[in-house]
PDB file of N, CA and C in Angstrom:
ATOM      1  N   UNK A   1      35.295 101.643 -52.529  1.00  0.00           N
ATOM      2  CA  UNK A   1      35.184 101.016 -53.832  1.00  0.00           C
ATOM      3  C   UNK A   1      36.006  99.737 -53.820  1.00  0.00           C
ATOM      4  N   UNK A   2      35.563  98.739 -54.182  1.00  0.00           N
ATOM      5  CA  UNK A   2      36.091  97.102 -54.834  1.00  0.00           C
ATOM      6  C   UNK A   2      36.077  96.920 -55.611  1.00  0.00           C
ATOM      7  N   UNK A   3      37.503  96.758 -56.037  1.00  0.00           N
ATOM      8  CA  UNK A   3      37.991  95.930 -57.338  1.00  0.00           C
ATOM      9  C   UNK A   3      38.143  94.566 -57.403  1.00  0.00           C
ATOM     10  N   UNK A   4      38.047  93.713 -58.348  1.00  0.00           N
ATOM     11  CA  UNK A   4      38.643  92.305 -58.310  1.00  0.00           C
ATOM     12  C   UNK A   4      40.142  92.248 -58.756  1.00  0.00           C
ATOM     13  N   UNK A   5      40.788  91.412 -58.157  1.00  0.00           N
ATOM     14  CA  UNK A   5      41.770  90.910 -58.496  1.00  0.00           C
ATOM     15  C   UNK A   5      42.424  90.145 -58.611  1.00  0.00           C
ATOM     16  N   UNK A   6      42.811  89.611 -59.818  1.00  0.00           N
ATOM     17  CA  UNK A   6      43.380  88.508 -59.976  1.00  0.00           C
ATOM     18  C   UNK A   6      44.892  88.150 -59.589  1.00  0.00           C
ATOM     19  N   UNK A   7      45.723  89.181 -59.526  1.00  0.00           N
ATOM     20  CA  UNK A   7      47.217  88.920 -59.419  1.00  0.00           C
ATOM     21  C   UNK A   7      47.764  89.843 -59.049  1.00  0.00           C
ATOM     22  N   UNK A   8      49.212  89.573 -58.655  1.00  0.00           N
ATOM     23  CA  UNK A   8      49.833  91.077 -57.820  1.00  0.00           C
ATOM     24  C   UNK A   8      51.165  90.642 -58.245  1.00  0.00           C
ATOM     25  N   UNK A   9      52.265  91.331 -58.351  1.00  0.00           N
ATOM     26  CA  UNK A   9      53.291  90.689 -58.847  1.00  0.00           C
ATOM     27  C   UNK A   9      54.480  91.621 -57.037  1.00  0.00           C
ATOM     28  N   UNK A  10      54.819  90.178 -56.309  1.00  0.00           N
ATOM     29  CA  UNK A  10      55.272  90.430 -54.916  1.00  0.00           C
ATOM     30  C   UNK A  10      56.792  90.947 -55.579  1.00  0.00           C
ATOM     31  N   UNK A  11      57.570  91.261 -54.500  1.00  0.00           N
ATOM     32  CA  UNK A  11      58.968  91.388 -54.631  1.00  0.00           C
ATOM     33  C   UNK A  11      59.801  90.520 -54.901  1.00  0.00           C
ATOM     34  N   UNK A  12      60.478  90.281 -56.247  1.00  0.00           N
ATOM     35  CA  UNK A  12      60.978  88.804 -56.352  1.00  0.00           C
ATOM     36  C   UNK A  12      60.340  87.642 -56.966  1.00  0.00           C
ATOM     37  N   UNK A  13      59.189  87.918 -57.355  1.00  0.00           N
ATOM     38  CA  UNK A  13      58.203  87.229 -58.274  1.00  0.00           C
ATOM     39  C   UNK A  13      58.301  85.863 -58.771  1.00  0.00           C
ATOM     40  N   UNK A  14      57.341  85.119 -59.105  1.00  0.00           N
ATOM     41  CA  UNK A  14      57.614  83.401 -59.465  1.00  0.00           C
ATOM     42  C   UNK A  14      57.463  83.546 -60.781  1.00  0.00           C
ATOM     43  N   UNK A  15      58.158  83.287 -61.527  1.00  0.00           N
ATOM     44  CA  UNK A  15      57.932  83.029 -63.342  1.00  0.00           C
ATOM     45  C   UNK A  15      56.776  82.203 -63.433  1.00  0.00           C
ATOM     46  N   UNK A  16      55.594  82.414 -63.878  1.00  0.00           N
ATOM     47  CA  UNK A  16      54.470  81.384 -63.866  1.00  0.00           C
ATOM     48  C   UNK A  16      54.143  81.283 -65.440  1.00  0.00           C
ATOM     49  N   UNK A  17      54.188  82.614 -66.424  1.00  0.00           N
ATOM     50  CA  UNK A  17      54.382  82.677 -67.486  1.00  0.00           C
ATOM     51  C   UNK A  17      52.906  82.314 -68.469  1.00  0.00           C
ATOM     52  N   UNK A  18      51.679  83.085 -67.435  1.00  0.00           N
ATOM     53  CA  UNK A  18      50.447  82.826 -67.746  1.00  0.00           C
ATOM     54  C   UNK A  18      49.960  84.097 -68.629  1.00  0.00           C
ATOM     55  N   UNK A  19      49.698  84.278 -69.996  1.00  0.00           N
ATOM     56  CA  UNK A  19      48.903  85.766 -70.456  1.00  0.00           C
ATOM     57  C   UNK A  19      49.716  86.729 -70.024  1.00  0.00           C
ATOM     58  N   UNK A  20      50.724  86.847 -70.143  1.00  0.00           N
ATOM     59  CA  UNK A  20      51.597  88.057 -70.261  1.00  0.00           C
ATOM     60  C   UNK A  20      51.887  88.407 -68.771  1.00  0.00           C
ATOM     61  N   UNK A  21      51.656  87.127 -68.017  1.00  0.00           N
ATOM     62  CA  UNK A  21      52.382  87.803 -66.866  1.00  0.00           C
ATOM     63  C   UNK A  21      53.905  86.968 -65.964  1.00  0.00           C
ATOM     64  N   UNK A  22      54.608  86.731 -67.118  1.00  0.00           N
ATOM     65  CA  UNK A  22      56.067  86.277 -66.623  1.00  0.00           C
ATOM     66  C   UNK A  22      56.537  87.347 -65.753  1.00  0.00           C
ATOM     67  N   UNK A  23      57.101  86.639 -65.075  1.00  0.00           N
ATOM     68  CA  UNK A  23      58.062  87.158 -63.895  1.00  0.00           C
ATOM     69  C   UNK A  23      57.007  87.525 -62.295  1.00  0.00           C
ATOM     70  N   UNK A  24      55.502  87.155 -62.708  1.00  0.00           N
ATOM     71  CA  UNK A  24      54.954  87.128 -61.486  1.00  0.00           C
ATOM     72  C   UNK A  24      54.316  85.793 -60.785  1.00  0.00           C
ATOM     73  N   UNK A  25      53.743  86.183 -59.504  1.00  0.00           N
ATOM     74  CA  UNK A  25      53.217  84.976 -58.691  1.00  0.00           C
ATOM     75  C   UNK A  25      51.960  85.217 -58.864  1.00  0.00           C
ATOM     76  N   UNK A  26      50.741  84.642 -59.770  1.00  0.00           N
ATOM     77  CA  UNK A  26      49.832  84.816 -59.523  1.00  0.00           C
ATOM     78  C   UNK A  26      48.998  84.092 -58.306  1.00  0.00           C
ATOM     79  N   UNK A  27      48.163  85.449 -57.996  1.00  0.00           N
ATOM     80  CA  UNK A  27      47.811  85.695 -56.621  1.00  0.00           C
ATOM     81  C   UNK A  27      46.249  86.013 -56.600  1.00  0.00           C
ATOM     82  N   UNK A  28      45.284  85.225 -56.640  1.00  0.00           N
ATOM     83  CA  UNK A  28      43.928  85.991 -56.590  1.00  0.00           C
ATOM     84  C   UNK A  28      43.663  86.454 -55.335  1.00  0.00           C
ATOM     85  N   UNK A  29      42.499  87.194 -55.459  1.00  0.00           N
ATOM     86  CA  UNK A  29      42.274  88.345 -54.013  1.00  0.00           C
ATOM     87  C   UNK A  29      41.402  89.646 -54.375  1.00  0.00           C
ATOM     88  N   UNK A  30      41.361  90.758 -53.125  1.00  0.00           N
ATOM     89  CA  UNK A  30      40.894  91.863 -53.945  1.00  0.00           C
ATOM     90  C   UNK A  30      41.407  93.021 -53.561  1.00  0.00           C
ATOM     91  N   UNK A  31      41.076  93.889 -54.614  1.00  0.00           N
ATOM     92  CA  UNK A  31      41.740  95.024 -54.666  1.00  0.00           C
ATOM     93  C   UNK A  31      40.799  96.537 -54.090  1.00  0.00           C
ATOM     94  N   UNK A  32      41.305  96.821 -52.777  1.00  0.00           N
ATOM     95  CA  UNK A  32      40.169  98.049 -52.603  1.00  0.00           C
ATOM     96  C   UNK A  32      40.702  99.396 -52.717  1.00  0.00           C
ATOM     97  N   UNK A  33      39.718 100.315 -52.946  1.00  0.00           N
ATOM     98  CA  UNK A  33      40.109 101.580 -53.087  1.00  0.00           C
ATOM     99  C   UNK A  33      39.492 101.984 -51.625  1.00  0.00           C
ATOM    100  N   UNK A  34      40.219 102.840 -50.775  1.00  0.00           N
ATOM    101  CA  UNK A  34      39.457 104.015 -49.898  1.00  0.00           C
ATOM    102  C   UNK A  34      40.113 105.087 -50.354  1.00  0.00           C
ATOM    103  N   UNK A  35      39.793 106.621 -49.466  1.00  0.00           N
ATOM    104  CA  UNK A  35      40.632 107.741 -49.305  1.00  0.00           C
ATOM    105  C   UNK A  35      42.071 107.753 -49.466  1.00  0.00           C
ATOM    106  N   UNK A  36      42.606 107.003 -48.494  1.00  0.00           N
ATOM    107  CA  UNK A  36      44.234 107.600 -48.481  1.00  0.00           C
ATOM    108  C   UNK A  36      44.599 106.127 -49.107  1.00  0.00           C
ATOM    109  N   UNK A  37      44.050 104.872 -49.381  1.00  0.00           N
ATOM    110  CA  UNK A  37      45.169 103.431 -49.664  1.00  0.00           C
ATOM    111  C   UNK A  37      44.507 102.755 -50.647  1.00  0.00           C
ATOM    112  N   UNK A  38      45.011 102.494 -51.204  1.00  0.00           N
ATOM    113  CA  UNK A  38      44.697 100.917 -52.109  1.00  0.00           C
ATOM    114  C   UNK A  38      45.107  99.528 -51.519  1.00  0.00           C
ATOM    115  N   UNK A  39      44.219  98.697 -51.321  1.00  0.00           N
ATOM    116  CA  UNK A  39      44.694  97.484 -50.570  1.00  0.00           C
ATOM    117  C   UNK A  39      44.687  96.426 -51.235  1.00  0.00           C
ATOM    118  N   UNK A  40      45.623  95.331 -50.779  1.00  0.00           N
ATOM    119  CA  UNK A  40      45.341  94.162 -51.656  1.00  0.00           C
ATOM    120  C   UNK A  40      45.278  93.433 -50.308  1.00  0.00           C
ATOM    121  N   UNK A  41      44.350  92.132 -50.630  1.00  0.00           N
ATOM    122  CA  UNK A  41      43.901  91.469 -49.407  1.00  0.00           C
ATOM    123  C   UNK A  41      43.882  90.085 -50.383  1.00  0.00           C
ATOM    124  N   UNK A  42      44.406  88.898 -50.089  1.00  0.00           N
ATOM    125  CA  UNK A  42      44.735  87.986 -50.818  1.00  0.00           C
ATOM    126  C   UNK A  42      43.531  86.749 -50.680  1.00  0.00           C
ATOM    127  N   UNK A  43      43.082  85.861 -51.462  1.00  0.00           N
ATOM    128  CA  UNK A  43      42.042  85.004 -51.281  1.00  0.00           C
ATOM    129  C   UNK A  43      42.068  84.022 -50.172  1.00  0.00           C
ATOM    130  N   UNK A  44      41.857  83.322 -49.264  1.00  0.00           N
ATOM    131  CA  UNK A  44      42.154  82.519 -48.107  1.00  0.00           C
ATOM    132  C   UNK A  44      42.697  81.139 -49.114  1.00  0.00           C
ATOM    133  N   UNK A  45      42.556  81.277 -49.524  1.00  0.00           N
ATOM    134  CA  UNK A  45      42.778  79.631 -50.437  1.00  0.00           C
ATOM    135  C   UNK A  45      44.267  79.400 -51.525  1.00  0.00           C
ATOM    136  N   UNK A  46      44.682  80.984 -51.142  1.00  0.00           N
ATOM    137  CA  UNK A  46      46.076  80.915 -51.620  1.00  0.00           C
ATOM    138  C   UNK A  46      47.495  80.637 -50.617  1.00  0.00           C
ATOM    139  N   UNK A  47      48.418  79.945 -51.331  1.00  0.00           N
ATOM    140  CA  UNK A  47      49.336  79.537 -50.767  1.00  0.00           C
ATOM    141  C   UNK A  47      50.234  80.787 -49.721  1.00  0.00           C
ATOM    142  N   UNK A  48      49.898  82.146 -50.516  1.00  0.00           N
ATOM    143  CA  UNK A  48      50.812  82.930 -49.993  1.00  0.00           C
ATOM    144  C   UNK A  48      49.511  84.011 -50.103  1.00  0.00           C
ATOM    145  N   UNK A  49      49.501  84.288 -48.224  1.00  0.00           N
ATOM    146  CA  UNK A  49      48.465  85.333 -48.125  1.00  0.00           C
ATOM    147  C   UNK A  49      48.625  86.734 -47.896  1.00  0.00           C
ATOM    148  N   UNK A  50      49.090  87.432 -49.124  1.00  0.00           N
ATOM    149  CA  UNK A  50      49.320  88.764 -48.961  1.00  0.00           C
ATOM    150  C   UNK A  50      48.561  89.726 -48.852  1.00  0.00           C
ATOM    151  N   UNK A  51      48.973  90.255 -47.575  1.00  0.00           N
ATOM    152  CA  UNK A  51      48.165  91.679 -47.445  1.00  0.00           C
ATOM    153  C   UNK A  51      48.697  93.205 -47.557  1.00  0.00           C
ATOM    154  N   UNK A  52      48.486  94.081 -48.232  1.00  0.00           N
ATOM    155  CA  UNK A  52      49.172  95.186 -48.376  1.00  0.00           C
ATOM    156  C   UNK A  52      48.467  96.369 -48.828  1.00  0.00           C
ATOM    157  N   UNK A  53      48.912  98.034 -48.549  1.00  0.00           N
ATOM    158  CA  UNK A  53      48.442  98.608 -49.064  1.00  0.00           C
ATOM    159  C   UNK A  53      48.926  99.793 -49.599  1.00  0.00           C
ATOM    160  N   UNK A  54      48.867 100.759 -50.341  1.00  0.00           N
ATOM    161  CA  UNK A  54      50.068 101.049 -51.256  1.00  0.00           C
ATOM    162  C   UNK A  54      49.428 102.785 -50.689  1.00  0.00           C
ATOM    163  N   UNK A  55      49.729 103.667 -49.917  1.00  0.00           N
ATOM    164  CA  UNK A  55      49.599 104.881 -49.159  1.00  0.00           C
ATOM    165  C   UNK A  55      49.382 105.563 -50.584  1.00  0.00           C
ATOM    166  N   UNK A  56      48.105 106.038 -51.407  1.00  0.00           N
ATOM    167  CA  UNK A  56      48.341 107.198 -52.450  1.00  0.00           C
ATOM    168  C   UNK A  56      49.070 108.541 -52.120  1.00  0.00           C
ATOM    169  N   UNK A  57      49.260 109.116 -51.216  1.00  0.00           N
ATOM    170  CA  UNK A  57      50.271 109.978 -51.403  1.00  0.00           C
ATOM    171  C   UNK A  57      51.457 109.207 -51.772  1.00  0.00           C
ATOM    172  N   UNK A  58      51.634 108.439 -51.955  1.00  0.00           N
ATOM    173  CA  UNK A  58      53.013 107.797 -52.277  1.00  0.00           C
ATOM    174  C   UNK A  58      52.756 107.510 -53.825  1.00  0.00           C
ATOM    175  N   UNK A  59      51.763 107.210 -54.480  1.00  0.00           N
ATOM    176  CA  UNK A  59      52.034 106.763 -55.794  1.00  0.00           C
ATOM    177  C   UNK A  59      52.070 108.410 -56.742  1.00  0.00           C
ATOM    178  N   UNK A  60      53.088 107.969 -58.090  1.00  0.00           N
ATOM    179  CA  UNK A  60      53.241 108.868 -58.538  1.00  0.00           C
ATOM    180  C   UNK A  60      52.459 108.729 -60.062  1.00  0.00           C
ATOM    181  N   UNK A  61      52.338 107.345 -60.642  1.00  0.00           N
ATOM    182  CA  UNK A  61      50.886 107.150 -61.581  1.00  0.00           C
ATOM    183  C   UNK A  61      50.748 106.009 -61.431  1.00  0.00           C
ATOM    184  N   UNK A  62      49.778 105.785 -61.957  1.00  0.00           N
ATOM    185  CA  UNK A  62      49.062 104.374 -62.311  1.00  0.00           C
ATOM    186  C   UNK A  62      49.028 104.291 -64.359  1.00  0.00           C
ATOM    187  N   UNK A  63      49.553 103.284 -64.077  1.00  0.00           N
ATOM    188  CA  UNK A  63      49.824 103.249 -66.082  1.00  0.00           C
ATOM    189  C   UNK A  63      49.056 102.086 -66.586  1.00  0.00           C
ATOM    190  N   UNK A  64      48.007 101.584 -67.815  1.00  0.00           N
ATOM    191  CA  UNK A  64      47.862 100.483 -68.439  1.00  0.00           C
ATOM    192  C   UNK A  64      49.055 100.263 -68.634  1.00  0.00           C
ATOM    193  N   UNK A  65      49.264  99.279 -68.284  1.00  0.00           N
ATOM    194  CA  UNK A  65      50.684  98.012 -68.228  1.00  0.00           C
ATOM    195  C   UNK A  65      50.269  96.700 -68.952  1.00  0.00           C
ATOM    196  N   UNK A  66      48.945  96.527 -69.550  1.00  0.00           N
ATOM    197  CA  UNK A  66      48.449  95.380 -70.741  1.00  0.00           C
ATOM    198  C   UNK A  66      49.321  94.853 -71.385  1.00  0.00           C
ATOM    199  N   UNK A  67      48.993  93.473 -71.449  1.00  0.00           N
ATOM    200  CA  UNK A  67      49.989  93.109 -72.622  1.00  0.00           C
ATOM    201  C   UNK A  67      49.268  91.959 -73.122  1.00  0.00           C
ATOM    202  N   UNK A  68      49.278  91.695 -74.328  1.00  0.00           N
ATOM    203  CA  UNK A  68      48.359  90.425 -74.922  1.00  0.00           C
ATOM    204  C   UNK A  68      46.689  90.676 -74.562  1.00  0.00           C
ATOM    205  N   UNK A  69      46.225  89.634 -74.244  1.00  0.00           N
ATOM    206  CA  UNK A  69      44.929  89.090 -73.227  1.00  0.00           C
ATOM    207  C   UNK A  69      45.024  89.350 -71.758  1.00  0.00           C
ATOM    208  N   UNK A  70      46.350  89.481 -71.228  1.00  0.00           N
ATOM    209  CA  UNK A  70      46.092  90.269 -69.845  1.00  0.00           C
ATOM    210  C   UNK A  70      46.437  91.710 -69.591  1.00  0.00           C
ATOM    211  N   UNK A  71      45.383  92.108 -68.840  1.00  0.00           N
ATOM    212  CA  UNK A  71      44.616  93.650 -68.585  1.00  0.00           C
ATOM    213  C   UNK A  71      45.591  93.702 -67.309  1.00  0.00           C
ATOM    214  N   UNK A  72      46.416  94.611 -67.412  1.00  0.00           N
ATOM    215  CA  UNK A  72      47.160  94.699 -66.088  1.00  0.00           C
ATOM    216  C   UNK A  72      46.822  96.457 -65.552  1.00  0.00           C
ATOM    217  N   UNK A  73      47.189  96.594 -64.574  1.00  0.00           N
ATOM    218  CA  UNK A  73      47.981  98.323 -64.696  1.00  0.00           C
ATOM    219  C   UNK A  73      48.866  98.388 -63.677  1.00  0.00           C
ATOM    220  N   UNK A  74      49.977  99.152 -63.678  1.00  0.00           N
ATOM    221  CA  UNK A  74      51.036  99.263 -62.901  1.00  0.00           C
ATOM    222  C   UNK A  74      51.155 100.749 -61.975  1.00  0.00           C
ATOM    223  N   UNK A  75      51.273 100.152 -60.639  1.00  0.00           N
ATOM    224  CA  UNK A  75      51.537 101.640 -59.425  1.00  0.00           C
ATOM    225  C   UNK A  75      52.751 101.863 -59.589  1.00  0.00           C
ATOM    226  N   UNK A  76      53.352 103.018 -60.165  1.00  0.00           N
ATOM    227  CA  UNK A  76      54.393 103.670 -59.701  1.00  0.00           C
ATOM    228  C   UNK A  76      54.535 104.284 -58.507  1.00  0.00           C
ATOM    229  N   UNK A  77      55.687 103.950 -57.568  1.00  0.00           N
ATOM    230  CA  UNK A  77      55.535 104.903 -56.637  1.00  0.00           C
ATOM    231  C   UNK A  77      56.757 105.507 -56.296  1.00  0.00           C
ATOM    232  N   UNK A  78      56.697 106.676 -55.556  1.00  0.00           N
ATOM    233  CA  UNK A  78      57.717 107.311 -54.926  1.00  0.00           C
ATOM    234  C   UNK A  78      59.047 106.640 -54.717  1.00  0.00           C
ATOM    235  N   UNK A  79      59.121 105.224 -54.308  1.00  0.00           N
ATOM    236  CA  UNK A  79      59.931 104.459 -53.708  1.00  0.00           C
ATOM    237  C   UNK A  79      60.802 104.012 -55.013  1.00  0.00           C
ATOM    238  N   UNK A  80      60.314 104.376 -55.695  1.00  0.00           N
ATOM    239  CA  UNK A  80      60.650 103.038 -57.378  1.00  0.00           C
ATOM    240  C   UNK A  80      60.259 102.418 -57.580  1.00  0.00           C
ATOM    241  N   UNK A  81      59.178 101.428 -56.505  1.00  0.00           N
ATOM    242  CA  UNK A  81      58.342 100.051 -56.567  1.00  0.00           C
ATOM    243  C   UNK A  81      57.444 100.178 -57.505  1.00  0.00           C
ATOM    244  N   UNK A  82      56.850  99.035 -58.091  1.00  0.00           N
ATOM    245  CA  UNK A  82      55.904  99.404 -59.476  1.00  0.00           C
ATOM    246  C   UNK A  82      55.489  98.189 -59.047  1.00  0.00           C
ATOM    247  N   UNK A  83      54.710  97.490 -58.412  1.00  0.00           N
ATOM    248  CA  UNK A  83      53.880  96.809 -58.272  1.00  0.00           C
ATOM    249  C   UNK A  83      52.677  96.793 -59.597  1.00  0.00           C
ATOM    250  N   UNK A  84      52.047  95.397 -59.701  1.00  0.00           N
ATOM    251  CA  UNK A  84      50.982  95.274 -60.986  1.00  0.00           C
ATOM    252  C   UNK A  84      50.043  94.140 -60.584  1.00  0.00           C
ATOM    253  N   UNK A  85      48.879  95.019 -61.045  1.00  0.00           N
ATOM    254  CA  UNK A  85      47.341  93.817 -60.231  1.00  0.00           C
ATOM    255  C   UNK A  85      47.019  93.760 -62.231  1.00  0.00           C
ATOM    256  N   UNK A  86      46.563  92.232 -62.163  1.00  0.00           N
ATOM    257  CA  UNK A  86      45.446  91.688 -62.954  1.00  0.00           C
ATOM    258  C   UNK A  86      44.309  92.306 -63.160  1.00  0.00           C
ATOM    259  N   UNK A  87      43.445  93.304 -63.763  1.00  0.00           N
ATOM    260  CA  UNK A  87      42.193  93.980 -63.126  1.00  0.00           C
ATOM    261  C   UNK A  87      41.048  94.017 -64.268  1.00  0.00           C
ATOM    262  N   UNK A  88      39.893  93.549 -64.140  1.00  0.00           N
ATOM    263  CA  UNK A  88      39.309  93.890 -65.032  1.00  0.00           C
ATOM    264  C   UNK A  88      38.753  95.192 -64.930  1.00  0.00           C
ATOM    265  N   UNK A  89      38.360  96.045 -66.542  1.00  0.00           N
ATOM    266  CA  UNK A  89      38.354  97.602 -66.809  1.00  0.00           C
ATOM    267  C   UNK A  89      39.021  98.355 -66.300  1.00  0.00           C
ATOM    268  N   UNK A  90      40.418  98.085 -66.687  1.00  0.00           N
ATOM    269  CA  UNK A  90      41.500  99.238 -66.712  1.00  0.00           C
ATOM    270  C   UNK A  90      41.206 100.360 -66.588  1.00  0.00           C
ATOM    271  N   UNK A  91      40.544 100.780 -67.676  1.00  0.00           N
ATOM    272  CA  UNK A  91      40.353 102.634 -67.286  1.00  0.00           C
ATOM    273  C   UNK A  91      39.884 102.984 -66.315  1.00  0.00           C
ATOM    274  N   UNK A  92      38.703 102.309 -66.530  1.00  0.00           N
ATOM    275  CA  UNK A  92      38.119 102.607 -64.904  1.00  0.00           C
ATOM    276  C   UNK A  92      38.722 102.722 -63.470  1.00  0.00           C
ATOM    277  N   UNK A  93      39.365 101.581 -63.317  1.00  0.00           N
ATOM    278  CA  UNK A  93      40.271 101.243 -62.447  1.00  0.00           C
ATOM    279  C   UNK A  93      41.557 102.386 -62.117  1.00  0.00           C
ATOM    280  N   UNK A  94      42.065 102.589 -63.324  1.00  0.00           N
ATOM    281  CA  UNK A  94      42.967 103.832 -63.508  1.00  0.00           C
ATOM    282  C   UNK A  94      42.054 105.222 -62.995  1.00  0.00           C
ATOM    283  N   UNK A  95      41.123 105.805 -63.337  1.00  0.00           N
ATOM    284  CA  UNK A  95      40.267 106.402 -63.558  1.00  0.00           C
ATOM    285  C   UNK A  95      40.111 106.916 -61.572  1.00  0.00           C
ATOM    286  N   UNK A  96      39.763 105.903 -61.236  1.00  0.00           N
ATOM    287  CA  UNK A  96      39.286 105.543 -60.249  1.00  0.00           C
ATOM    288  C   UNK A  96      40.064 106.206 -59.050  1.00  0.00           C
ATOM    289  N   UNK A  97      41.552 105.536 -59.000  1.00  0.00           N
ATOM    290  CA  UNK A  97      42.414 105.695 -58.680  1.00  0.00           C
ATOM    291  C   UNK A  97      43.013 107.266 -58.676  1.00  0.00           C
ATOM    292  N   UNK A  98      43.036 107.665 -60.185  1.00  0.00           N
ATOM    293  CA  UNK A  98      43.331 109.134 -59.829  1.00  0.00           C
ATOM    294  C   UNK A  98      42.607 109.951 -59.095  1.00  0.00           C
ATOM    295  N   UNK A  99      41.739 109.440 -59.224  1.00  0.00           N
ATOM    296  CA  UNK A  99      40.582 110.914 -58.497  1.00  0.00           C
ATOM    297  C   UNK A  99      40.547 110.492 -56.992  1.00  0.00           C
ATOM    298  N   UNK A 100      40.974 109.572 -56.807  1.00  0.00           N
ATOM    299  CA  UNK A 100      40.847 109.345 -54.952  1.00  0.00           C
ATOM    300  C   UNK A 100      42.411 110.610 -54.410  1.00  0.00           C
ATOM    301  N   UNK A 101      43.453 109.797 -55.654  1.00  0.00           N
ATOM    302  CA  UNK A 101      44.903 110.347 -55.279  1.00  0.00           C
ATOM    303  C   UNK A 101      44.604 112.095 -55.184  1.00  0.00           C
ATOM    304  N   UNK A 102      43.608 112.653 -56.393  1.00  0.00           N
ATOM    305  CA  UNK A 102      43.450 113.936 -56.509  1.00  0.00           C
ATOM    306  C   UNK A 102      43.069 114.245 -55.308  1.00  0.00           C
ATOM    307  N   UNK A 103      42.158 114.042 -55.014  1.00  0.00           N
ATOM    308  CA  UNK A 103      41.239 114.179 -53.474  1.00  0.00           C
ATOM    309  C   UNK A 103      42.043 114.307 -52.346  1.00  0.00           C
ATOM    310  N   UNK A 104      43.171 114.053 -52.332  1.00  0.00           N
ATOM    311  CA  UNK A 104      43.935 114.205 -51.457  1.00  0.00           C
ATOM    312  C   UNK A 104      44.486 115.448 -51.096  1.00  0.00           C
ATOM    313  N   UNK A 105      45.066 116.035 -52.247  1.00  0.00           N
ATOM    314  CA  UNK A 105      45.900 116.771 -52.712  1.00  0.00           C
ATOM    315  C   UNK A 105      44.685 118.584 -52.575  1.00  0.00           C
TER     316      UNK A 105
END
């Protein structure tokens, strides 16, 4: 499954202060779901090309994290890290996400 994504907020984040997302670097790219990972794979045309993927046995939820006009949701994970993608249809996205993490389990 593919998600779009507009933003990821890295470790240490750039204040850009666009639609409710101060304190991050916005980052377009996309967001995939498989079995065991969620990946973020960053657009070629961005300054900073991040690639990453967040192990679901490691996350402990996924929360609407919205605020204003931007649709966010936030990975909690095991670690403390809370990483947050830009996403359009949240629930879904949320939705989505649990049932892969369930599948695991």
């Amino acid at each position: 499954m593919e998600l779009d994504v507009e933003a990821f907020q890295p470790p240490g984040g750039v204040a850009r202060g666009m639609f409710g997302t101060r304190g991050m670097e916005g980052i377009g790219g996309r967001l995939t779901l498989t079995s065991t990972a969620l990946w973020f794979h960053a657009h070629r045309l961005n300054f900073v090309r991040a690639e990453f993927g967040i192990p679901l046995d490691q996350v402990v939820e996924v929360r609407n994290a919205s605020r204003g006009l931007s649709r966010q949701i936030e990975v909690v994970m095991q670690s403390g890290a809370r990483p947050r993608f830009l996403v359009w249809g949240v629930p879904t996205v949320i939705a989505a996400i649990d049932e892969a993490g369930r599948r695991l389990h």
